[in-house]
Protein backbone atom coordinates (compact mmCIF):
# COMPACT_ATOMS: atom_id res chain seq x y z
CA UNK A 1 38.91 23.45 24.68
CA UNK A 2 38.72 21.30 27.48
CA UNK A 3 39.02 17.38 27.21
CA UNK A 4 36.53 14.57 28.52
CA UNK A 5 38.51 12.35 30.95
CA UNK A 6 37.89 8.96 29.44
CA UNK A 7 39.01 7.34 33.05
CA UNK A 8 36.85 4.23 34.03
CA UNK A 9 36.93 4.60 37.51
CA UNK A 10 34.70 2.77 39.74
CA UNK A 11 31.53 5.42 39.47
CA UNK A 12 31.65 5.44 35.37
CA UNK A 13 31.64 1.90 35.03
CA UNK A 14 28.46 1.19 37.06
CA UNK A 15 27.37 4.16 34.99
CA UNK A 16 28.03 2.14 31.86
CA UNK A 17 26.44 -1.13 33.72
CA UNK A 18 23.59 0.81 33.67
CA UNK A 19 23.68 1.39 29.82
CA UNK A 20 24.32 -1.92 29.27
CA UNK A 21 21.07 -3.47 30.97
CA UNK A 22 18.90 -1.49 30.05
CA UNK A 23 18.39 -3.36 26.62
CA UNK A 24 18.17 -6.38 28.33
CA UNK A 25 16.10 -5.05 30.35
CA UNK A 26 13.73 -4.03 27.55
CA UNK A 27 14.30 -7.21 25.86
CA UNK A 28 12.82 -9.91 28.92
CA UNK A 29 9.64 -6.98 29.87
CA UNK A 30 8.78 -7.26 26.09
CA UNK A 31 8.97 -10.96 26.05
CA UNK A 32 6.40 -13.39 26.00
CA UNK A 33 7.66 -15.59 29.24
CA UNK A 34 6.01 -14.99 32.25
CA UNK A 35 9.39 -15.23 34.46
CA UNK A 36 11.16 -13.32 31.96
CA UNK A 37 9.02 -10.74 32.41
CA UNK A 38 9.23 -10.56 36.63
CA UNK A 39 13.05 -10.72 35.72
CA UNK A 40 12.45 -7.71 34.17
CA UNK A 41 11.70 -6.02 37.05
CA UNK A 42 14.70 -7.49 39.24
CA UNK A 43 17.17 -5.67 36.00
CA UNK A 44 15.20 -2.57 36.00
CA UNK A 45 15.73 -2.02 40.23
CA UNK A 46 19.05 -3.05 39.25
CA UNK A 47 19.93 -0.53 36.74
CA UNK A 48 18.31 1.90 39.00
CA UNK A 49 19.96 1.44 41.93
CA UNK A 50 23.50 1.71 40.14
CA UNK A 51 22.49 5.47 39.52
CA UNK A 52 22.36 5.83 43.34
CA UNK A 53 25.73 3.86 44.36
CA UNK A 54 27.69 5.39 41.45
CA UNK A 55 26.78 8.72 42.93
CA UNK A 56 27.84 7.83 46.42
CA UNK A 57 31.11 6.02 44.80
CA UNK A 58 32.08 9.50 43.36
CA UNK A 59 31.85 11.71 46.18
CA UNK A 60 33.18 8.85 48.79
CA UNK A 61 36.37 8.63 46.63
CA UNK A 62 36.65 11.63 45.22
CA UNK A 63 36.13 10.67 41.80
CA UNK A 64 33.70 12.84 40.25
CA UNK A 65 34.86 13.43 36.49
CA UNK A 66 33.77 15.62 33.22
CA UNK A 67 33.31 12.23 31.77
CA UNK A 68 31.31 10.74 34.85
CA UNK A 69 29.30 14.46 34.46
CA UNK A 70 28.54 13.92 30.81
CA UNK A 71 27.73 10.09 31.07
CA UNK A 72 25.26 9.73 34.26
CA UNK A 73 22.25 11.71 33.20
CA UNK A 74 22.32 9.91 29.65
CA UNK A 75 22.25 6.60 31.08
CA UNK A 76 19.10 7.39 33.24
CA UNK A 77 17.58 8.88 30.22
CA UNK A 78 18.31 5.56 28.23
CA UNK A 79 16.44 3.52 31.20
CA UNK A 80 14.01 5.83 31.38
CA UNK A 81 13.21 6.22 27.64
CA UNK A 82 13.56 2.28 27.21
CA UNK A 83 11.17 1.91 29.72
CA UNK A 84 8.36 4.08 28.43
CA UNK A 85 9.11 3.06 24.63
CA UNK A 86 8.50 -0.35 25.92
CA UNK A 87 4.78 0.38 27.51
CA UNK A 88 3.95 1.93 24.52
CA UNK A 89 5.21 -1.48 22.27
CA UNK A 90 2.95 -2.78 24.96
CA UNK A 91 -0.31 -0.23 24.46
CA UNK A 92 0.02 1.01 28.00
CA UNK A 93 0.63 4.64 27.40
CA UNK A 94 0.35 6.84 24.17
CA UNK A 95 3.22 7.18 22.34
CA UNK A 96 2.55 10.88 21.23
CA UNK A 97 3.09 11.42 25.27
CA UNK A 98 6.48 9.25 25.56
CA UNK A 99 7.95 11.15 22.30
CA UNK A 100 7.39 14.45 24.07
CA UNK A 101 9.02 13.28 27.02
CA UNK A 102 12.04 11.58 25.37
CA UNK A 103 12.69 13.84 23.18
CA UNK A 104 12.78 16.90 25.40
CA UNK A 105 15.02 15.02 27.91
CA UNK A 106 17.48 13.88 26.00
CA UNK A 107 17.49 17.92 24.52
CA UNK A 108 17.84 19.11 27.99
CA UNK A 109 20.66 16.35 28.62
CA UNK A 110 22.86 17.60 25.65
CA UNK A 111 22.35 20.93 26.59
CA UNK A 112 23.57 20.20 30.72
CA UNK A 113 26.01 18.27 28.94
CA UNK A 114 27.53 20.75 26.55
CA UNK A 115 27.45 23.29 28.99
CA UNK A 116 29.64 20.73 31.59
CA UNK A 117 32.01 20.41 28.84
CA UNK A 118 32.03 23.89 29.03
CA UNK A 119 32.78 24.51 32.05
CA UNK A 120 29.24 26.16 32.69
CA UNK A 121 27.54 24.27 34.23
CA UNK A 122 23.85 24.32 34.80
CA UNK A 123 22.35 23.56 38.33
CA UNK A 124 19.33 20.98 37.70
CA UNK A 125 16.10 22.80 39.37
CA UNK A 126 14.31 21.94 42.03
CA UNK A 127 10.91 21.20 39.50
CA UNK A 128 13.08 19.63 37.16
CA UNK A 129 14.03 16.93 40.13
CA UNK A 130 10.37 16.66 41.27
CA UNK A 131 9.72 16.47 37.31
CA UNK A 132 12.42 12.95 37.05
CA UNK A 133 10.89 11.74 40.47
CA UNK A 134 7.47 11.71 39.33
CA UNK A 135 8.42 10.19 36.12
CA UNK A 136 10.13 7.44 37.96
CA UNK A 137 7.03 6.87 40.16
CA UNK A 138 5.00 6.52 37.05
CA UNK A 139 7.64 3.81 35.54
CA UNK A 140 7.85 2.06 38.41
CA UNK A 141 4.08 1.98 39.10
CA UNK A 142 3.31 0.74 35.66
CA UNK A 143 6.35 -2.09 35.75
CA UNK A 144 5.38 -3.49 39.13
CA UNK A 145 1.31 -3.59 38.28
CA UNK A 146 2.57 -4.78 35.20
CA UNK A 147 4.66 -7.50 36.33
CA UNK A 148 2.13 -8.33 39.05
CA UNK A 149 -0.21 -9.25 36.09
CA UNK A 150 2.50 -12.14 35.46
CA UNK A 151 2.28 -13.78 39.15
CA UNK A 152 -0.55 -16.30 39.03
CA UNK A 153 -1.25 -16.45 42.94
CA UNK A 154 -0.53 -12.30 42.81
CA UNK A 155 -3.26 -11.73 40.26
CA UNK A 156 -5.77 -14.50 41.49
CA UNK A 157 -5.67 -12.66 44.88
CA UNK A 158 -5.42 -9.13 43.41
CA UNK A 159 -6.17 -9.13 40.08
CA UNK A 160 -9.40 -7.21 40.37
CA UNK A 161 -7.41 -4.26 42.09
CA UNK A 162 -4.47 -4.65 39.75
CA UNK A 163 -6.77 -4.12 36.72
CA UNK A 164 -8.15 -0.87 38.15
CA UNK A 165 -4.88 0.44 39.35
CA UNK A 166 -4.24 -0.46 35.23
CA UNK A 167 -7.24 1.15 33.89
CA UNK A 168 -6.03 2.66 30.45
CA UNK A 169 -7.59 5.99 31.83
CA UNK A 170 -5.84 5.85 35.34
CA UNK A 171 -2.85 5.45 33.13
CA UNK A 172 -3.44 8.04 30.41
CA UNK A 173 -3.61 10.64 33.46
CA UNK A 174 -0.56 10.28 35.25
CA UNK A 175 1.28 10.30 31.83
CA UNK A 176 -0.39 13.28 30.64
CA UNK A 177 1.08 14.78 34.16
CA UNK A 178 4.42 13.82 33.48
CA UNK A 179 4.03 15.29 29.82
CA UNK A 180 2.52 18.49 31.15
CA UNK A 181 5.72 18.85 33.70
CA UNK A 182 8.00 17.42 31.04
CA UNK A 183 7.31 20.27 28.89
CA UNK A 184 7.12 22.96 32.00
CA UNK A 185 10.06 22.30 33.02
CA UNK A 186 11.72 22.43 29.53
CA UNK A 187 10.70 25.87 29.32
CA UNK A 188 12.13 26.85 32.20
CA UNK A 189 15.14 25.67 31.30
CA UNK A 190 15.10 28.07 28.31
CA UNK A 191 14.27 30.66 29.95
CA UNK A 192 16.44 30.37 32.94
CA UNK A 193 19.54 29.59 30.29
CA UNK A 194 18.82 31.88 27.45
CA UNK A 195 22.01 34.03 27.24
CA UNK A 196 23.36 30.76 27.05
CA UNK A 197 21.45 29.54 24.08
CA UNK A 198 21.77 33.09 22.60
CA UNK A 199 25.35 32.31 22.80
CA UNK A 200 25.24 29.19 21.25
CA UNK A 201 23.05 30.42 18.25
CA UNK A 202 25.50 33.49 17.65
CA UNK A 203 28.37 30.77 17.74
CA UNK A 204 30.19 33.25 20.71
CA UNK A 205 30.27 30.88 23.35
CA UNK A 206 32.66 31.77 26.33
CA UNK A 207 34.90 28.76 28.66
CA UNK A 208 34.70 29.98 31.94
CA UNK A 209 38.30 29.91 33.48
């Protein structure tokens, strides 16, 4: 069987940075401090923007490992999932709608990720990217309106807009959207993959060469 390269290059640690702020990320959008929560936003883009370099650090150096393979699409599914557990600790979004979502990612994740280890890997859809795009957009939408609500001369000058742009029906739809693709998409995967999963059931899986 083949063996996760444990190697923390460059590319897997900002991987791991990522990991590692996204609690504190959660912990100063949950907190009662103005600031703390506008610093929460400044951690999130952060987080998020060590998904893109670590990507470009791994195919500038040549770096791209099993581990690095196995490790990257958790850590965005942490953020992610931190995120919308948060706006529901918050009342923002139903949380029958963010345990859909969560727990069919992180599903899909182990399955990508057991197939890597594998050697089998499966190619990420074009839907399934448009599904983690639009997801994003909906994170980010909610954060920044969210934060916004924080910034005194922000939400004296915009407040009235902010609120509708936060109307708990505005916000109901575009996560019932991203549950709708969520679960789309996670049927396509089964269906796309299903000698795999047959294989996995039976307990005959093959290692490609």
């Amino acid at each position: 069987m083949p063996r996760l390269d444990l190697q923390l290059t460059l590319p897997n640690q900002l991987t791991l940075l990522r990991i590692l702020l996204t609690p504190l990320f959660a912990y100063l959008l949950l907190s009662d401090h103005p600031v703390a929560r506008q610093a929460s936003l400044v951690v999130f883009v952060v987080a998020a923007l060590t998904d893109w370099y670590d990507g470009w650090a791994a195919r500038k150096f040549e770096s791209i490992s099993r581990w690095g393979k196995f490790l990257d699409p958790l850590a965005d599914k942490i953020l992610s999932s931190a995120a919308l557990l948060a706006y529901v600790s918050l009342d923002l979004v139903d949380a029958w709608m963010v345990w859909i979502v969560i727990i069919r990612d992180f599903a899909i994740t182990g399955l990508r990720s057991y197939a890597e280890y594998l050697d089998r890997p499966i190619v990420t859809s074009k839907s399934a990217q448009a599904k983690t795009f639009g997801q994003f957009i909906v994170i980010y939408y909610i954060l920044i309106l969210y934060v916004a609500r924080s910034i005194p001369p922000v939400y004296r000058e915009f407040g009235e807009a902010i609120d509708a742009l936060m109307n708990p029906d505005v916000l109901f739809g575009m996560m019932l959207v991203v549950t709708i693709s969520t679960v789309g998409t996670a049927v396509l995967y089964l269906i796309d993959n299903r000698s795999f999963l047959r294989e996995i059931w039976s307990g005959n899986v093959d290692q490609q060469a």
